[in-house]
Protein backbone atom coordinates (compact mmCIF):
# COMPACT_ATOMS: atom_id res chain seq x y z
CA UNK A 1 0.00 0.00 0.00
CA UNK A 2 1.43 3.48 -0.60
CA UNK A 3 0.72 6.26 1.03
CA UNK A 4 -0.80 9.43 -0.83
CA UNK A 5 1.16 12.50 0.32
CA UNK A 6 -1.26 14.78 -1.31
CA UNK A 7 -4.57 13.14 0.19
CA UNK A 8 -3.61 15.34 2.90
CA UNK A 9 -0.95 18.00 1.34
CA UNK A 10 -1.72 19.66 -2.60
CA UNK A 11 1.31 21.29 -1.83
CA UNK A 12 4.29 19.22 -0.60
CA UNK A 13 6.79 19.27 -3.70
CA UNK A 14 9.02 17.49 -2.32
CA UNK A 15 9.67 13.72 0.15
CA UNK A 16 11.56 10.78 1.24
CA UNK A 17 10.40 7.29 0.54
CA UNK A 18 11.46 3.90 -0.04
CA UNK A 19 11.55 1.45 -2.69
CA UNK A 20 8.96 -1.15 -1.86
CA UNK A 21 8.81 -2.85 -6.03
CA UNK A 22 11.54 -2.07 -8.67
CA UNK A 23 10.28 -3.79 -12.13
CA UNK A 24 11.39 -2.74 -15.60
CA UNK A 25 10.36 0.62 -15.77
CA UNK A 26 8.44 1.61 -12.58
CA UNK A 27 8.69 1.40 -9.01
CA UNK A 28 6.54 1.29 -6.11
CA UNK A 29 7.18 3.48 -2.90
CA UNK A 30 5.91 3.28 0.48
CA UNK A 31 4.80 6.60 0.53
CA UNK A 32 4.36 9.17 -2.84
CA UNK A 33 3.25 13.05 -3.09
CA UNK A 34 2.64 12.11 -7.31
CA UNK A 35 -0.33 12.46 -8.22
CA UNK A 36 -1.50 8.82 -10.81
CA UNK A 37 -3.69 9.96 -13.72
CA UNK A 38 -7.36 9.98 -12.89
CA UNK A 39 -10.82 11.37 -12.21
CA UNK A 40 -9.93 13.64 -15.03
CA UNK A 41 -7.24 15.09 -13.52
CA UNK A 42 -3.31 14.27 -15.79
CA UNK A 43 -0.68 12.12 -14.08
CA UNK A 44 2.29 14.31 -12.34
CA UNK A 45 5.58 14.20 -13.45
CA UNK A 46 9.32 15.21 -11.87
CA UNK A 47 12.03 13.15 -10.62
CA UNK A 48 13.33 10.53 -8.53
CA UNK A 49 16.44 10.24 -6.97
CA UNK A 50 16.97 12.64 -10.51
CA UNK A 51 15.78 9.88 -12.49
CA UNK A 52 12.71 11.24 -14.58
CA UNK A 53 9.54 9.72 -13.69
CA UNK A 54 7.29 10.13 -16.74
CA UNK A 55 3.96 9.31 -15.46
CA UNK A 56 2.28 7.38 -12.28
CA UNK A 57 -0.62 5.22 -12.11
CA UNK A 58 -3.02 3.71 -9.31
CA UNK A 59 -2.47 -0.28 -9.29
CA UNK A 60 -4.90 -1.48 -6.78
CA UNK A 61 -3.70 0.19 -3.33
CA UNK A 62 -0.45 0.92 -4.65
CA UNK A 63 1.06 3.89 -7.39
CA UNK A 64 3.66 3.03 -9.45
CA UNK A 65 6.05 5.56 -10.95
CA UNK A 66 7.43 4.84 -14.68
CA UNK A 67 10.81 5.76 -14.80
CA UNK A 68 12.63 7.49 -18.23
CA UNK A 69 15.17 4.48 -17.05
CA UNK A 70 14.96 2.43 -13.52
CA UNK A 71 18.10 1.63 -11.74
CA UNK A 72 16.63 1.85 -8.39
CA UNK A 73 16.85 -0.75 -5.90
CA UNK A 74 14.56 -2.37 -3.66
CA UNK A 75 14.62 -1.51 -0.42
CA UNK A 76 16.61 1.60 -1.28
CA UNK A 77 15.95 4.59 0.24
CA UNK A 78 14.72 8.00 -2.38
CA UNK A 79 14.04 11.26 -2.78
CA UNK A 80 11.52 12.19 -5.26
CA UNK A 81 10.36 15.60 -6.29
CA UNK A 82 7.04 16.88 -8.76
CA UNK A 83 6.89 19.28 -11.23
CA UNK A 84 5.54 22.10 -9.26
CA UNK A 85 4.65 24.31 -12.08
CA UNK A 86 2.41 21.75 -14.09
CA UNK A 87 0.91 20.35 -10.86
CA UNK A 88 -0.08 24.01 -9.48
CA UNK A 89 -1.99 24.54 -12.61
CA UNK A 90 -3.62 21.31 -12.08
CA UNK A 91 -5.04 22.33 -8.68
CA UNK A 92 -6.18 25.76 -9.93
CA UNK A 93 -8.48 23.92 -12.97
CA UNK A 94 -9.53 20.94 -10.75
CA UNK A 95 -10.92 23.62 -8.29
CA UNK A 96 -11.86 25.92 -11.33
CA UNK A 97 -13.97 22.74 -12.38
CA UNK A 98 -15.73 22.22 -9.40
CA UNK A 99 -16.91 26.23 -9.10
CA UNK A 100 -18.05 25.60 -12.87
CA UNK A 101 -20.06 22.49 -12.05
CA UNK A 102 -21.73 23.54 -8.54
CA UNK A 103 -22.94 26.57 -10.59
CA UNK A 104 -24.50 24.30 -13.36
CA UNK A 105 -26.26 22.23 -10.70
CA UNK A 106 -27.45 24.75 -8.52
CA UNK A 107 -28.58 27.52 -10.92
CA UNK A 108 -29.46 25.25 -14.49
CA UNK A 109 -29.95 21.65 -13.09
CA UNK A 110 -27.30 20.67 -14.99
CA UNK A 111 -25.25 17.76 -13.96
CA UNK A 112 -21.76 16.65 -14.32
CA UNK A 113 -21.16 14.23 -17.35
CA UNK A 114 -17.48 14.07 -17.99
CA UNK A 115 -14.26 16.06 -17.71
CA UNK A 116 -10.70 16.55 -18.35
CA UNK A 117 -7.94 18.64 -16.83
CA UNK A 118 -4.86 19.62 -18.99
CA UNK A 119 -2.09 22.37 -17.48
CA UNK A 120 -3.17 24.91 -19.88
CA UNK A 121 -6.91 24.37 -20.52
CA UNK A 122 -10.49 22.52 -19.06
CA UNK A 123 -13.24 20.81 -20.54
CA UNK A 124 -16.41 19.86 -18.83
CA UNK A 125 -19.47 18.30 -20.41
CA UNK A 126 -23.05 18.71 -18.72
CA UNK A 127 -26.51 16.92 -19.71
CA UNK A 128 -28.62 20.40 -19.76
CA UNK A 129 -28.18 23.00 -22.79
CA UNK A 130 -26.48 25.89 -21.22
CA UNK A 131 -24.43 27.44 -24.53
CA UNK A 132 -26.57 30.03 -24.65
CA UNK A 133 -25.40 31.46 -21.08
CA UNK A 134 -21.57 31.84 -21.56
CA UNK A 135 -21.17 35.36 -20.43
CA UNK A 136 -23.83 34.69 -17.18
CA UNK A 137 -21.71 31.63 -16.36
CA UNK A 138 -18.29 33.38 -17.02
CA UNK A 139 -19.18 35.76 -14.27
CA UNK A 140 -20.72 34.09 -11.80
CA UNK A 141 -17.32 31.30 -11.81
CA UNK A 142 -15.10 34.73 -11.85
CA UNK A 143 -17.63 36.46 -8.77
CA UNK A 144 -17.13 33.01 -7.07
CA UNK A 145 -13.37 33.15 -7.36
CA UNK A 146 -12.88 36.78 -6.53
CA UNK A 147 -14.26 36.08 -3.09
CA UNK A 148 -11.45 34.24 -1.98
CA UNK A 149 -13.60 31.00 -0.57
CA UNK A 150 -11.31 28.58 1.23
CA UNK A 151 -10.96 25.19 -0.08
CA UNK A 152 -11.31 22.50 2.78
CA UNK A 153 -10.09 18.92 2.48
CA UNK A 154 -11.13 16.12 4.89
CA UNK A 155 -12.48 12.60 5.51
CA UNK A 156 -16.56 11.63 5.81
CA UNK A 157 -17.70 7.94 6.64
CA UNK A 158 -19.68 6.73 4.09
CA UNK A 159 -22.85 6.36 6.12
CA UNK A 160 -22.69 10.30 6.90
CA UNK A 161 -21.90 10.90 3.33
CA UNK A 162 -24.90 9.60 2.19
CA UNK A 163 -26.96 11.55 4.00
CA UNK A 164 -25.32 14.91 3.68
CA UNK A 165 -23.73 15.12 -0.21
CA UNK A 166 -25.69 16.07 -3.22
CA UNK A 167 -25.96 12.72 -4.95
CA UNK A 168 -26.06 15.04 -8.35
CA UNK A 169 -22.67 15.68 -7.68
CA UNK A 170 -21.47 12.98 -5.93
CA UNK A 171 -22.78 9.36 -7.13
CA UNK A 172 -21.66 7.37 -3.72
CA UNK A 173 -23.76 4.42 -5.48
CA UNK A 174 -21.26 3.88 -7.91
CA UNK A 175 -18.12 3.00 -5.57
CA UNK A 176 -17.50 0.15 -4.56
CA UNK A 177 -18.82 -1.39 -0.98
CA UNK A 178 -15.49 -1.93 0.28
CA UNK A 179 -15.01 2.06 0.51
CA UNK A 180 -16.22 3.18 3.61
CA UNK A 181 -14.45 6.25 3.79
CA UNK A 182 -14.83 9.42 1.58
CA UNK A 183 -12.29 12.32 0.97
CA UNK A 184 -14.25 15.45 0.67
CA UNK A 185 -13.31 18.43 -1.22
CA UNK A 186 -15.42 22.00 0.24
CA UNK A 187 -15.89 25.20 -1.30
CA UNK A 188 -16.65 27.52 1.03
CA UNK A 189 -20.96 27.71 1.17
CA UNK A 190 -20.88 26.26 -2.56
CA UNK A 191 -19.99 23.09 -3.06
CA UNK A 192 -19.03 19.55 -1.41
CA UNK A 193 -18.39 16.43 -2.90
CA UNK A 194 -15.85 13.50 -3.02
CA UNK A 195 -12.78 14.10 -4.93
CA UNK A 196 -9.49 12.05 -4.69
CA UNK A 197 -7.77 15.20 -6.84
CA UNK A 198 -5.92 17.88 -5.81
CA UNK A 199 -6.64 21.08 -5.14
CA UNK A 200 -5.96 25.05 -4.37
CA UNK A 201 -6.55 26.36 -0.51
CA UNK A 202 -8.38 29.12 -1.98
CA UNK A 203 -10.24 30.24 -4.84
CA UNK A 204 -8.64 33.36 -5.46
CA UNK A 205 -5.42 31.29 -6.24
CA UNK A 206 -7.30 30.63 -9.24
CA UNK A 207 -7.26 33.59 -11.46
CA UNK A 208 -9.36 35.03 -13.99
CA UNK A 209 -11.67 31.86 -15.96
CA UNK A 210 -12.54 32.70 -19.34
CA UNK A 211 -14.94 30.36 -21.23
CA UNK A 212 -13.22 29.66 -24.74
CA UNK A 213 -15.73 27.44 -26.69
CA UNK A 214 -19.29 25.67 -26.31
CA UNK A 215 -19.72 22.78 -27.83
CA UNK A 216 -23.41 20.87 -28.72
CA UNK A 217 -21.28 17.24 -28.59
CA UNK A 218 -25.37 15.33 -28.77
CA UNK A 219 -28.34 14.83 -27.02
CA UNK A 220 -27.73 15.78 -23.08
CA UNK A 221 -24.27 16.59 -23.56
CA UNK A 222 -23.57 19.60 -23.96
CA UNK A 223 -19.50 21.22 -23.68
CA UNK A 224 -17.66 23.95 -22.09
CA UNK A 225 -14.22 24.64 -22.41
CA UNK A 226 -12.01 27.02 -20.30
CA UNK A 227 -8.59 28.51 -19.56
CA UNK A 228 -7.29 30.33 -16.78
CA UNK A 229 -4.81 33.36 -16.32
């Protein structure tokens, strides 16, 4: 099992682990602050022990790292570092995404069908036809942002979870039984769901959101993409 540095810490750059599987290419490590492709959200990159890790990915309760070239050892203690820069911009569109889709719930009923996170740009796709409202939704995101809401990041049991999360947002149905835990991701008095991403403190660490294209993709899918500066 490896422990997730940033479950708990978006920011730490920087940490000390050990080598718990060295195969070909990747290694496992007790303990990681890389961040393995998913929920939308792009797989960090950076170093370890200076050898370039290219990508990690969840396998089971583990993340492995895939290394430019492995000659790390089992057992052998590291020191691996992320690319701050493209993980930074990361967290401000994962939060940036979650603004976007609370507003789309609460004011148009629309709900959350798909997303994806790059370091320079955002797409979101939502089941209600909301093209027509680019400029309304531009600055209500932008209002949301320039009120510096803190971000808050802790733990729910399942049962509670249930009972207090929007299931529109957050389909606890779909996970499996064996999770009985939830990491929750809060906007200040807009939005809480579960989230295994990362994420800013606060929403003015965002900056400005500008809407760059809508997109009619079919019936109940409708697109929105967005950049940040």
């Amino acid at each position: 099992m490896t422990e997730l540095i940033y479950f708990n810490d978006c920011y730490q750059k920087e940490f000390d682990a050990e080598v718990k599987e060295s195969k070909k290419d990747r290694v496992v490590l007790d303990r990681t602050a890389f961040y393995p492709k998913g929920g939308g959200q792009p797989s960090d990159t950076g170093q370890i022990n200076g050898v370039r890790v290219e990508k990690a990915r969840k396998k089971g309760k583990t993340v492995e790292h895939v290394l430019e070239e492995n000659n790390l050892e089992e057992g052998q203690s590291v020191h691996g570092e992320i690319d701050w820069e493209k993980r930074y911009l990361h967290m401000k569109y994962h939060t940036a995404q979650h603004i976007l889709s609370a507003i789309i719930l609460e004011k148009y009923g629309g709900k959350t069908k798909g997303n994806q996170l790059y370091s320079d740009r955002a797409r979101i796709d939502f089941d209600k036809d909301i093209l027509n409202k680019k400029e309304e939704i531009e600055e209500e995101v932008n209002e949301i942002i320039q009120q510096a809401r803190d971000v808050n990041i802790f733990t729910m049991q399942r049962e509670r979870a249930v009972e207090e999360l929007d299931s529109k947002r957050t389909r606890i149905d779909l996970l499996p039984d064996s999770i009985k835990e939830l990491r929750i991701i809060e906007i200040e008095n807009l939005d809480k769901t579960a989230c295994a991403g990362t994420h800013v403190k606060n929403t003015e660490e965002i900056g400005n959101f500008k809407i760059t294209q809508t997109i009619n993709k079919g019936k109940d899918r409708n697109r929105i993409e967005f950049t940040l500066d």
